[in-house]
PDB file of N, CA and C in Angstrom:
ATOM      1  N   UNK A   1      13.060 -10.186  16.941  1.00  0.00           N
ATOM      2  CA  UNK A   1      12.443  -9.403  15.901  1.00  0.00           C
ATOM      3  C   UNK A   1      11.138  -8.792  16.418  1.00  0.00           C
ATOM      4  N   UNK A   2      11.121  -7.632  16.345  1.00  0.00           N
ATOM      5  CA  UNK A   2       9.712  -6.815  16.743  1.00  0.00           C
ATOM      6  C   UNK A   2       8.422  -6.961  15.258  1.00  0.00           C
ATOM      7  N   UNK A   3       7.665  -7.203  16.140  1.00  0.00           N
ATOM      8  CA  UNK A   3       6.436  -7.237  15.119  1.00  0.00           C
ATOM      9  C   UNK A   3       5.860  -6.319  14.837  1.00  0.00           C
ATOM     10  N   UNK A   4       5.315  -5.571  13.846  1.00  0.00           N
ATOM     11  CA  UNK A   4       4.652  -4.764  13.637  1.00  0.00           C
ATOM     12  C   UNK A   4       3.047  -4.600  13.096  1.00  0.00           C
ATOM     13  N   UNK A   5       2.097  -4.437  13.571  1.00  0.00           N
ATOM     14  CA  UNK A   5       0.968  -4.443  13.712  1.00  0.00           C
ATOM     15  C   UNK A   5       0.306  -4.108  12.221  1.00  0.00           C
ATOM     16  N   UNK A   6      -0.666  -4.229  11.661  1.00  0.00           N
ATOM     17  CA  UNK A   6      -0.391  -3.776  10.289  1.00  0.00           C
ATOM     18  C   UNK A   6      -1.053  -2.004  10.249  1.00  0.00           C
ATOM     19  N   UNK A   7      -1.799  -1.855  11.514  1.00  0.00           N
ATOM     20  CA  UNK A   7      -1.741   0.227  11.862  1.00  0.00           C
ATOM     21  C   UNK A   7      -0.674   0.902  11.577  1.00  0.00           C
ATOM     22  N   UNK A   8       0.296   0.291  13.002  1.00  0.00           N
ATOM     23  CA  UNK A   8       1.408   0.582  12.619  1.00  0.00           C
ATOM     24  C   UNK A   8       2.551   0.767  11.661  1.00  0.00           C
ATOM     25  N   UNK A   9       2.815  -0.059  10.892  1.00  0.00           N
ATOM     26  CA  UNK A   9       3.333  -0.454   9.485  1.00  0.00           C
ATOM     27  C   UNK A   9       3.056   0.672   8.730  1.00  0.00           C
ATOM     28  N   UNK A  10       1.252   1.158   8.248  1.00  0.00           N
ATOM     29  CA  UNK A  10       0.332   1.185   7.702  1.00  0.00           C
ATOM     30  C   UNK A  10       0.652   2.559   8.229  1.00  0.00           C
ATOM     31  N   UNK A  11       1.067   3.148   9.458  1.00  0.00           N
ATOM     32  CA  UNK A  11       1.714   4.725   9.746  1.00  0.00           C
ATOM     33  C   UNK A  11       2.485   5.153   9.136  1.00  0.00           C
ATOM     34  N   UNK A  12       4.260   4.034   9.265  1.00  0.00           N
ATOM     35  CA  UNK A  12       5.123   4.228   9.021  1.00  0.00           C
ATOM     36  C   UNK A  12       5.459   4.202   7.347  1.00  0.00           C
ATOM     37  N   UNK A  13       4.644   3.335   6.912  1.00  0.00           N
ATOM     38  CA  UNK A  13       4.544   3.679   4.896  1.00  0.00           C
ATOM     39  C   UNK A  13       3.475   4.921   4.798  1.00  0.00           C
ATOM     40  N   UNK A  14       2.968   5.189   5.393  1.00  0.00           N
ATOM     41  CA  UNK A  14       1.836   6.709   5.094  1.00  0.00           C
ATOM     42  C   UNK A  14       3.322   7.586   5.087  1.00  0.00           C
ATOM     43  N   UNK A  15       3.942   7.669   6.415  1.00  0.00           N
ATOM     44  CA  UNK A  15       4.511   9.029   6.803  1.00  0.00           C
ATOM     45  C   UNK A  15       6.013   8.898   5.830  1.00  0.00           C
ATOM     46  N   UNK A  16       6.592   7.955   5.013  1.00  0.00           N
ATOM     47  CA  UNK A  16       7.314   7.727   4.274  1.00  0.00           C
ATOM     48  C   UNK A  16       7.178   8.444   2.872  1.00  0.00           C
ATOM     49  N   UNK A  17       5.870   7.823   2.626  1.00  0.00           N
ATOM     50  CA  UNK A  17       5.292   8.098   1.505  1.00  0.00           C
ATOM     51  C   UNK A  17       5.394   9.765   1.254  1.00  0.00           C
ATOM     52  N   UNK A  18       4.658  10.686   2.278  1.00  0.00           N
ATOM     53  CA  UNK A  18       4.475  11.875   2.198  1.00  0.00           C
ATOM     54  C   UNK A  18       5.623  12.319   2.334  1.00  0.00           C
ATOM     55  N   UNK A  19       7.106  12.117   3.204  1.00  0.00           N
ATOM     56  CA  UNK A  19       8.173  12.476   3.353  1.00  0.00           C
ATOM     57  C   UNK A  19       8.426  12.869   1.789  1.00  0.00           C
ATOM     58  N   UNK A  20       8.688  11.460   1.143  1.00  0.00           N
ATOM     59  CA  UNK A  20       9.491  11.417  -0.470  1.00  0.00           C
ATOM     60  C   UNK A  20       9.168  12.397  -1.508  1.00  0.00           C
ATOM     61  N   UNK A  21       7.705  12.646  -0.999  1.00  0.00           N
ATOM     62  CA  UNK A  21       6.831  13.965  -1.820  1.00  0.00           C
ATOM     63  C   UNK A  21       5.944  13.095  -2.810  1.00  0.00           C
ATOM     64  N   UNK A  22       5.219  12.170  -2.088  1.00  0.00           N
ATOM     65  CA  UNK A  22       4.178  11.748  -3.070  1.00  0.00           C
ATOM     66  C   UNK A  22       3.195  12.549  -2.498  1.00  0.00           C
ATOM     67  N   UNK A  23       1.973  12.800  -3.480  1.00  0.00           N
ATOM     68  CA  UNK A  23       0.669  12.850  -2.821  1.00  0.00           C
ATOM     69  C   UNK A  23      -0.453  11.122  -2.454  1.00  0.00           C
ATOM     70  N   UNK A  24      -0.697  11.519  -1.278  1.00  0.00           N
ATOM     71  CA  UNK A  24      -1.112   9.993  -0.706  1.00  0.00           C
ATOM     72  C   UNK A  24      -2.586   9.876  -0.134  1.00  0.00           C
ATOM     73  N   UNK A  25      -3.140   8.683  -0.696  1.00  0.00           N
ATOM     74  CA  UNK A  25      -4.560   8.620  -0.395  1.00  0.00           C
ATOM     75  C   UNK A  25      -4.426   7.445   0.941  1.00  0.00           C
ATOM     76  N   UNK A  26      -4.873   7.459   1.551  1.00  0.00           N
ATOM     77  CA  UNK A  26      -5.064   5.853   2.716  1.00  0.00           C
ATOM     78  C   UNK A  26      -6.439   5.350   2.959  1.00  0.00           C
ATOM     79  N   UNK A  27      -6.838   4.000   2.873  1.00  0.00           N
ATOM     80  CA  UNK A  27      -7.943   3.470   2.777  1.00  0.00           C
ATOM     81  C   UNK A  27      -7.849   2.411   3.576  1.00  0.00           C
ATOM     82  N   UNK A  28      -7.199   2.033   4.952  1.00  0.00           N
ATOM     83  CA  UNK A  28      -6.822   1.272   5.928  1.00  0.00           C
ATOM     84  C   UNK A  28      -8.235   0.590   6.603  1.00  0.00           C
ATOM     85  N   UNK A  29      -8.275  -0.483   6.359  1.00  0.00           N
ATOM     86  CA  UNK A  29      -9.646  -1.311   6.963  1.00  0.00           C
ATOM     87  C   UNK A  29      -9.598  -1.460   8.405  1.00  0.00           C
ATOM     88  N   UNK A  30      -8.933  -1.172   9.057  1.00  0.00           N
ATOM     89  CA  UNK A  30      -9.079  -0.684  10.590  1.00  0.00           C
ATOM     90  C   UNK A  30      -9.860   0.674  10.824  1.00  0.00           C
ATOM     91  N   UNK A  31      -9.864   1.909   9.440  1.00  0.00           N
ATOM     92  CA  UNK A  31     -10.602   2.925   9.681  1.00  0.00           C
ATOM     93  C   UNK A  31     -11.868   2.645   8.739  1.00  0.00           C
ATOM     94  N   UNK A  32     -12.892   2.879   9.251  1.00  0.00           N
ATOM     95  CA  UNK A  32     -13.984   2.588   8.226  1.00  0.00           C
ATOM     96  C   UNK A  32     -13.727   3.503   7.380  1.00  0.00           C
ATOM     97  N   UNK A  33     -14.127   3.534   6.233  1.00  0.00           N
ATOM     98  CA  UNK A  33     -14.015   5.060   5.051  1.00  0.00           C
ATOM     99  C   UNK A  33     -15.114   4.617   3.896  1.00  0.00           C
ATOM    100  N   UNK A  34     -15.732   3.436   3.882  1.00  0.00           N
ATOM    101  CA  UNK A  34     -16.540   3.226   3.501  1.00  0.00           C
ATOM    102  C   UNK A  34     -16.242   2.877   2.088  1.00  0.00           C
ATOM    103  N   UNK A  35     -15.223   2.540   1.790  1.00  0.00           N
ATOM    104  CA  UNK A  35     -14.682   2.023   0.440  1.00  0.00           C
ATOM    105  C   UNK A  35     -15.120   0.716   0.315  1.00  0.00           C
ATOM    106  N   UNK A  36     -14.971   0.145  -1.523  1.00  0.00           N
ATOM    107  CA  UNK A  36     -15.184  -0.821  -1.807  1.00  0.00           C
ATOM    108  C   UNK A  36     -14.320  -2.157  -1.171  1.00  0.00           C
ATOM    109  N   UNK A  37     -15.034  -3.168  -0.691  1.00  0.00           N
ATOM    110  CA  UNK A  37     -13.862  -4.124  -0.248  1.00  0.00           C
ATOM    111  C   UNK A  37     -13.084  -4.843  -1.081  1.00  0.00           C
ATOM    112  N   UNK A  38     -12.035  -4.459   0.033  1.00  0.00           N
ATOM    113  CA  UNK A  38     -10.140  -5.325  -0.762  1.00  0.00           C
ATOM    114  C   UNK A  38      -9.925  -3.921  -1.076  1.00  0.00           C
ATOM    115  N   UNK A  39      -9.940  -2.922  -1.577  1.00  0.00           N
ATOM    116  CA  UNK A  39      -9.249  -1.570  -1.886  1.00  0.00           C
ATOM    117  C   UNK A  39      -8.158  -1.503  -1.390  1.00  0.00           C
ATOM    118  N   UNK A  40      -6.963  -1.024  -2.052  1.00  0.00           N
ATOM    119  CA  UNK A  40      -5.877  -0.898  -1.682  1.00  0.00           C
ATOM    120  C   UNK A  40      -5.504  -0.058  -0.554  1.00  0.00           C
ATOM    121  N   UNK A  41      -5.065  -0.676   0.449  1.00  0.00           N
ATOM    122  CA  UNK A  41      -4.652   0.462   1.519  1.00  0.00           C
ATOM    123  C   UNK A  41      -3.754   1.647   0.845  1.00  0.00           C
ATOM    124  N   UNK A  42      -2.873   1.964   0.013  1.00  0.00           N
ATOM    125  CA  UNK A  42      -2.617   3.049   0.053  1.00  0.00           C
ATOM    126  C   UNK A  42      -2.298   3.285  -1.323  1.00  0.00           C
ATOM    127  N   UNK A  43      -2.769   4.626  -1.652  1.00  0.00           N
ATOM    128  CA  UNK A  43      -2.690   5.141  -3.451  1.00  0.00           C
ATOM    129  C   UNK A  43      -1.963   6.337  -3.658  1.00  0.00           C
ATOM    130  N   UNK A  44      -1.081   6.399  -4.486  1.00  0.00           N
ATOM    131  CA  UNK A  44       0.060   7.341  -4.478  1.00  0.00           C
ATOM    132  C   UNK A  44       0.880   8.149  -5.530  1.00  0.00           C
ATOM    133  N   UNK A  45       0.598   9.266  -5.977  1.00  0.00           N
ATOM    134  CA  UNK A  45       1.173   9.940  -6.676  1.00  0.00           C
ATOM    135  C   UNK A  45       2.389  10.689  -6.816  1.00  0.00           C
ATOM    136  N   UNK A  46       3.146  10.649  -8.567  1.00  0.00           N
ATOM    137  CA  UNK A  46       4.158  11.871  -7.841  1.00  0.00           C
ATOM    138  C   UNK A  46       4.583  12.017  -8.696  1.00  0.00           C
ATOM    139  N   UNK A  47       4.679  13.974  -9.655  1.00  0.00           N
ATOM    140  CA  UNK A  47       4.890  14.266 -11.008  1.00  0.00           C
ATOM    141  C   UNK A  47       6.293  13.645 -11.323  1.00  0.00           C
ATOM    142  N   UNK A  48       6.048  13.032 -12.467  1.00  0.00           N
ATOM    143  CA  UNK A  48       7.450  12.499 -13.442  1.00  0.00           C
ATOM    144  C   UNK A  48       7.746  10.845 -12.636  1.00  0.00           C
ATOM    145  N   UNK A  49       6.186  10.344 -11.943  1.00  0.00           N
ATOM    146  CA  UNK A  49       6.615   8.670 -11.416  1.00  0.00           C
ATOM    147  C   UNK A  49       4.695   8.394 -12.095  1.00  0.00           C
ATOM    148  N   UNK A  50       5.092   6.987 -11.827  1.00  0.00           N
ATOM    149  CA  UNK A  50       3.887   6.045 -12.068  1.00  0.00           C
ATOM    150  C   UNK A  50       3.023   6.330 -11.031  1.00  0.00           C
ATOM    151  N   UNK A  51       1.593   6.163 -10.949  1.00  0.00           N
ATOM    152  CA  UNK A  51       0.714   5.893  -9.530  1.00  0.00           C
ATOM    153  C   UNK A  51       1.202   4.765  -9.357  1.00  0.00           C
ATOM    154  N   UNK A  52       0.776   4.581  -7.957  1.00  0.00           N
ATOM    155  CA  UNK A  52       1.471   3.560  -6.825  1.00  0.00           C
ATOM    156  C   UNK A  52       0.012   2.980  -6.384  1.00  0.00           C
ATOM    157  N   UNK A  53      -0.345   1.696  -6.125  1.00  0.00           N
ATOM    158  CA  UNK A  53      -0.902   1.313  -5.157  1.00  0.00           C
ATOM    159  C   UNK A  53      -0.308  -0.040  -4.266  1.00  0.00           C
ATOM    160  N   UNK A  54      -0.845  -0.125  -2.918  1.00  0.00           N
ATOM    161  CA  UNK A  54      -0.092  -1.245  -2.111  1.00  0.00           C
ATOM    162  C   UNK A  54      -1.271  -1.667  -0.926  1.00  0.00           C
ATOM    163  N   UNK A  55      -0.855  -2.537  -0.969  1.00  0.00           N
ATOM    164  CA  UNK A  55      -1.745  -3.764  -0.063  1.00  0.00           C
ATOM    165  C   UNK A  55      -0.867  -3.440   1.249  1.00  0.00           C
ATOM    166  N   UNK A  56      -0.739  -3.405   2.526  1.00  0.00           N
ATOM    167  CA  UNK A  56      -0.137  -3.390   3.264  1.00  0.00           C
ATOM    168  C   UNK A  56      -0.442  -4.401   4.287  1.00  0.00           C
ATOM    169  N   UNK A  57       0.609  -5.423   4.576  1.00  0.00           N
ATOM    170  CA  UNK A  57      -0.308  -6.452   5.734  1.00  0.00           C
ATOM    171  C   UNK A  57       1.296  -6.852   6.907  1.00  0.00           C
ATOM    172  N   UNK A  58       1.067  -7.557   7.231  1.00  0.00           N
ATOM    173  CA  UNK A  58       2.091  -8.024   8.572  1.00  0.00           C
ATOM    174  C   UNK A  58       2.836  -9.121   7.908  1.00  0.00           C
ATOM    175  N   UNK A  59       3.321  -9.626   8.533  1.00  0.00           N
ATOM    176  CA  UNK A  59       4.386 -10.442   7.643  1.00  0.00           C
ATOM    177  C   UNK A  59       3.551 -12.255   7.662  1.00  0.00           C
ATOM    178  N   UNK A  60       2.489 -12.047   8.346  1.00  0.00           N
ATOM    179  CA  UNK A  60       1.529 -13.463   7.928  1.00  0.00           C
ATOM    180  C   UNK A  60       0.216 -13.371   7.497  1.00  0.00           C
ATOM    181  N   UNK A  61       0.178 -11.931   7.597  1.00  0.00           N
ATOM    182  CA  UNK A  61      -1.188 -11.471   6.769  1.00  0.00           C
ATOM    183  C   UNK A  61      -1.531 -12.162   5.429  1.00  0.00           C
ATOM    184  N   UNK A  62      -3.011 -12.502   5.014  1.00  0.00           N
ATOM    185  CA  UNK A  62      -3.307 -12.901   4.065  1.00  0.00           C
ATOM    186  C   UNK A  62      -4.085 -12.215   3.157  1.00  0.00           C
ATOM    187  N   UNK A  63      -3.775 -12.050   1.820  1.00  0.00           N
ATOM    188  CA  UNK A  63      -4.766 -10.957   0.862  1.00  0.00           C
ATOM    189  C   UNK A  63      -6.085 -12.055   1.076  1.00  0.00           C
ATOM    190  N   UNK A  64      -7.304 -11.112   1.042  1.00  0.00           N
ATOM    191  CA  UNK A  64      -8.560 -11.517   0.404  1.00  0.00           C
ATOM    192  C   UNK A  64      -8.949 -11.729  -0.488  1.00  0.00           C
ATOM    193  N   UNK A  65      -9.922 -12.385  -0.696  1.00  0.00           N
ATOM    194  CA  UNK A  65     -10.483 -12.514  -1.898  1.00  0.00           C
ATOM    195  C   UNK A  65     -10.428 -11.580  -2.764  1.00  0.00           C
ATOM    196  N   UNK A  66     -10.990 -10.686  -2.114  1.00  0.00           N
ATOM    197  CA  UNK A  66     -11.689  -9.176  -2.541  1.00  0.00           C
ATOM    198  C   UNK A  66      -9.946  -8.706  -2.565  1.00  0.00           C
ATOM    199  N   UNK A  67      -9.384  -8.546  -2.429  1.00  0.00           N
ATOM    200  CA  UNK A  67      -7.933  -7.474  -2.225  1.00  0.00           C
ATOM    201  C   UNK A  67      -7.261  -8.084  -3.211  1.00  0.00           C
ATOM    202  N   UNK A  68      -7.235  -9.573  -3.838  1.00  0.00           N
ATOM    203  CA  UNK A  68      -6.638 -10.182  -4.829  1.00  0.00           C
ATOM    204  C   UNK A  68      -7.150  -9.941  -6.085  1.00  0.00           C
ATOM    205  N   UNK A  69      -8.318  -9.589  -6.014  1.00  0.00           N
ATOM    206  CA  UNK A  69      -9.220  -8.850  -7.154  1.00  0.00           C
ATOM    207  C   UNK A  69      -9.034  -7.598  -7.525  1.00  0.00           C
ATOM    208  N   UNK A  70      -9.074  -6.637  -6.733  1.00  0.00           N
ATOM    209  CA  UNK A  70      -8.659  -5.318  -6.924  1.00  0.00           C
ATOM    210  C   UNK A  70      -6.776  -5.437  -7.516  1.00  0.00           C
ATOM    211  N   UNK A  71      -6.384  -5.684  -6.523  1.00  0.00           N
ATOM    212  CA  UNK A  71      -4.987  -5.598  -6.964  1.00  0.00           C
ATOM    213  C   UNK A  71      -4.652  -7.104  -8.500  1.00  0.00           C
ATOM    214  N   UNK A  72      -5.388  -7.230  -8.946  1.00  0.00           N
ATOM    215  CA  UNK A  72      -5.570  -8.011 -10.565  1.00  0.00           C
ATOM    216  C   UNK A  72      -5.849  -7.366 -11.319  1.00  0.00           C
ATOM    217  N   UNK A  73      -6.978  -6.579 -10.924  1.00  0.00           N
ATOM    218  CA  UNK A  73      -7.784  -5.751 -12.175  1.00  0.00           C
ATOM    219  C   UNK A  73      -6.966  -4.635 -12.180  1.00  0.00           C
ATOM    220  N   UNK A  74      -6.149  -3.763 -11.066  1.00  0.00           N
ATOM    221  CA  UNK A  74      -5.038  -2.337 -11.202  1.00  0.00           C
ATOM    222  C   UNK A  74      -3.777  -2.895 -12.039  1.00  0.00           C
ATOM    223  N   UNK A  75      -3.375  -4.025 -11.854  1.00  0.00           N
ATOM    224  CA  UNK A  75      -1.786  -4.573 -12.433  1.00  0.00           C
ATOM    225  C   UNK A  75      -2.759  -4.666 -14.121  1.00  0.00           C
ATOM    226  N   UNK A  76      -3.743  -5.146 -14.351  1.00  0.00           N
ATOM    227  CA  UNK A  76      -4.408  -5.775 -15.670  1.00  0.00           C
ATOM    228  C   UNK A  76      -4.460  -4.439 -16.071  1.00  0.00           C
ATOM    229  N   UNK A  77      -4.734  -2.993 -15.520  1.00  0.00           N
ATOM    230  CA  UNK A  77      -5.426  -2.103 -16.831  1.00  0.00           C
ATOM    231  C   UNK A  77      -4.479  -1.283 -16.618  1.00  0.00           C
ATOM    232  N   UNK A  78      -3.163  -1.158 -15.947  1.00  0.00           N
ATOM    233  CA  UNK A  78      -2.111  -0.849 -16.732  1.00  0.00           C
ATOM    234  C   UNK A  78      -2.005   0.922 -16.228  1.00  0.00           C
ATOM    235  N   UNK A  79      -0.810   1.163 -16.348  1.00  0.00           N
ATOM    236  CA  UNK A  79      -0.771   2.750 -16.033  1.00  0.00           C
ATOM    237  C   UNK A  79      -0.400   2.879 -14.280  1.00  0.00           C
ATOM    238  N   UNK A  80      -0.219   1.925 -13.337  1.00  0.00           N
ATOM    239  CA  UNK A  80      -0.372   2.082 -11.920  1.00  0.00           C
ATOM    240  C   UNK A  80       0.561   0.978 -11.908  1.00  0.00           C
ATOM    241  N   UNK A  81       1.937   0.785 -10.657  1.00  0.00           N
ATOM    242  CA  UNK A  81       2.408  -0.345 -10.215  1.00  0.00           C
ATOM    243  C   UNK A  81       1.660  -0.658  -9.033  1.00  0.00           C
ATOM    244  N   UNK A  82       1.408  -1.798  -8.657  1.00  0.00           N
ATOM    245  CA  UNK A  82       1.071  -2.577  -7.725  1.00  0.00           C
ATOM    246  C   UNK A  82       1.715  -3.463  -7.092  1.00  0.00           C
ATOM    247  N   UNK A  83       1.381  -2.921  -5.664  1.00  0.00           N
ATOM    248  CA  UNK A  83       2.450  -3.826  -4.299  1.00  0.00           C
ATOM    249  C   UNK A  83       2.233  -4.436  -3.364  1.00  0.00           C
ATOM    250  N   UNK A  84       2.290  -5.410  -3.001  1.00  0.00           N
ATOM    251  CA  UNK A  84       1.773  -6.108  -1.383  1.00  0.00           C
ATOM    252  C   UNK A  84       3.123  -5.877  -0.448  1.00  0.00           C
ATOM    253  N   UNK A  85       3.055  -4.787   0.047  1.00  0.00           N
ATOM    254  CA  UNK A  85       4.273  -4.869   1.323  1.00  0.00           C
ATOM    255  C   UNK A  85       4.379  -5.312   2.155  1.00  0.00           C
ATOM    256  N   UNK A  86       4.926  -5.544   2.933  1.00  0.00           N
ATOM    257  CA  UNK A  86       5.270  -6.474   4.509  1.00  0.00           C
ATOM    258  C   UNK A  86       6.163  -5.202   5.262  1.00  0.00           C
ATOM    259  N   UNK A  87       6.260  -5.618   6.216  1.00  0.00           N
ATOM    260  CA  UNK A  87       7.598  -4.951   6.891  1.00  0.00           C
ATOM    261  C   UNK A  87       8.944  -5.063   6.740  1.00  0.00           C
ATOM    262  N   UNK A  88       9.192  -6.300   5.948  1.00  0.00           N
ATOM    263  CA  UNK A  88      10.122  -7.107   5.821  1.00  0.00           C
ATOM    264  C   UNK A  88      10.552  -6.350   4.211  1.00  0.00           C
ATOM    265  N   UNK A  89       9.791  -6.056   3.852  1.00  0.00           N
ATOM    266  CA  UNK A  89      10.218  -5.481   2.471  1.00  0.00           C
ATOM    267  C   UNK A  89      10.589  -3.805   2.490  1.00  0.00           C
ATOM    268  N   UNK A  90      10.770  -3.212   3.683  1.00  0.00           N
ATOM    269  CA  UNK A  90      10.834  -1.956   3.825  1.00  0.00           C
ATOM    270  C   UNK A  90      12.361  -1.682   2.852  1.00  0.00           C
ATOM    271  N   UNK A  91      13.187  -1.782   2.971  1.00  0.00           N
ATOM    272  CA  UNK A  91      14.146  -1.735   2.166  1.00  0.00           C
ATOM    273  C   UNK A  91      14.123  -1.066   0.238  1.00  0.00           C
ATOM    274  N   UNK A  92      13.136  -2.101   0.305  1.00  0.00           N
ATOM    275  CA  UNK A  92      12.389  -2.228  -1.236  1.00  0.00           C
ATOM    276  C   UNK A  92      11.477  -0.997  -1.229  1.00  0.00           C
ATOM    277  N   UNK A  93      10.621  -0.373   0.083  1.00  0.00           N
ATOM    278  CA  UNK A  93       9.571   0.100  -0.065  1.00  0.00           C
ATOM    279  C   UNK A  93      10.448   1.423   0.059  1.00  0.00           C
ATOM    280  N   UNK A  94      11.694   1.976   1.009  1.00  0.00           N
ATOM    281  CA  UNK A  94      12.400   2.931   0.826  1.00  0.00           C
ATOM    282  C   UNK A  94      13.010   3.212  -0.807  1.00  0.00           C
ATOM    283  N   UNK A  95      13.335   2.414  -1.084  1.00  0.00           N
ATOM    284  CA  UNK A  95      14.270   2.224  -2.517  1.00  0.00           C
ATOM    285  C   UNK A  95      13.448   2.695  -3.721  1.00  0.00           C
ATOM    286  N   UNK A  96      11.785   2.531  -3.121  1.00  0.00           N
ATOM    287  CA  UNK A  96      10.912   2.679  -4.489  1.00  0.00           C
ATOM    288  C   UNK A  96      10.687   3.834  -4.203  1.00  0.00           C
ATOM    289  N   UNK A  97       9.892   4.378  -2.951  1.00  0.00           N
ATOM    290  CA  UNK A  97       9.949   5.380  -3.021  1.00  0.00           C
ATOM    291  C   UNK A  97      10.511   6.807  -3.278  1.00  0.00           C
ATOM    292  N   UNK A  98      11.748   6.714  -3.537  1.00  0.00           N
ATOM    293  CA  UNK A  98      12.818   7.675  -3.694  1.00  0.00           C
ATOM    294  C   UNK A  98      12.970   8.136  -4.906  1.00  0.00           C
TER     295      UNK A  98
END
């Protein structure tokens, strides 16, 4: 099984995302951007769907403190689905996106 880095990953759900015809924000903590910490790596629109946000990590990655907070308070106020993906869930992450 090949591992995937969470950049990488974190490419391959960006360039997915934009394929399907969402509009897509990325907030990847490998790039500074100066966002609040835990922010969802990636936020996602698309007329006649829900906003999207998703945590993106490796398949032993652990949410933060801070990333378990954000993604509580987006699922709590409603209007946005919220996701922690893996690589392992790509299947799911093709299937939603579509």
């Amino acid at each position: 099984m090949v591992t995937l880095s969470e950049k990488a990953f974190s490419q391959q759900v960006f360039d997915l995302v934009r394929l399907t015809g969402w509009r897509v924000a990325r907030f990847p903590t490998w790039r500074p951007t100066g966002t609040t910490p835990g922010f969802p790596d990636i936020v996602a629109a698309r007329r006649g769907r829900r906003t999207l946000v998703a945590e993106l990590k490796t398949e032993t990655g652990k949410l933060t403190p801070a990333q378990r907070e954000w993604l509580w308070l987006l699922a709590e106020a409603g209007g946005v689905d919220v996701y922690v993906w893996r690589p392992s869930n790509w299947r799911q992450v093709v299937q939603m996106l579509r």
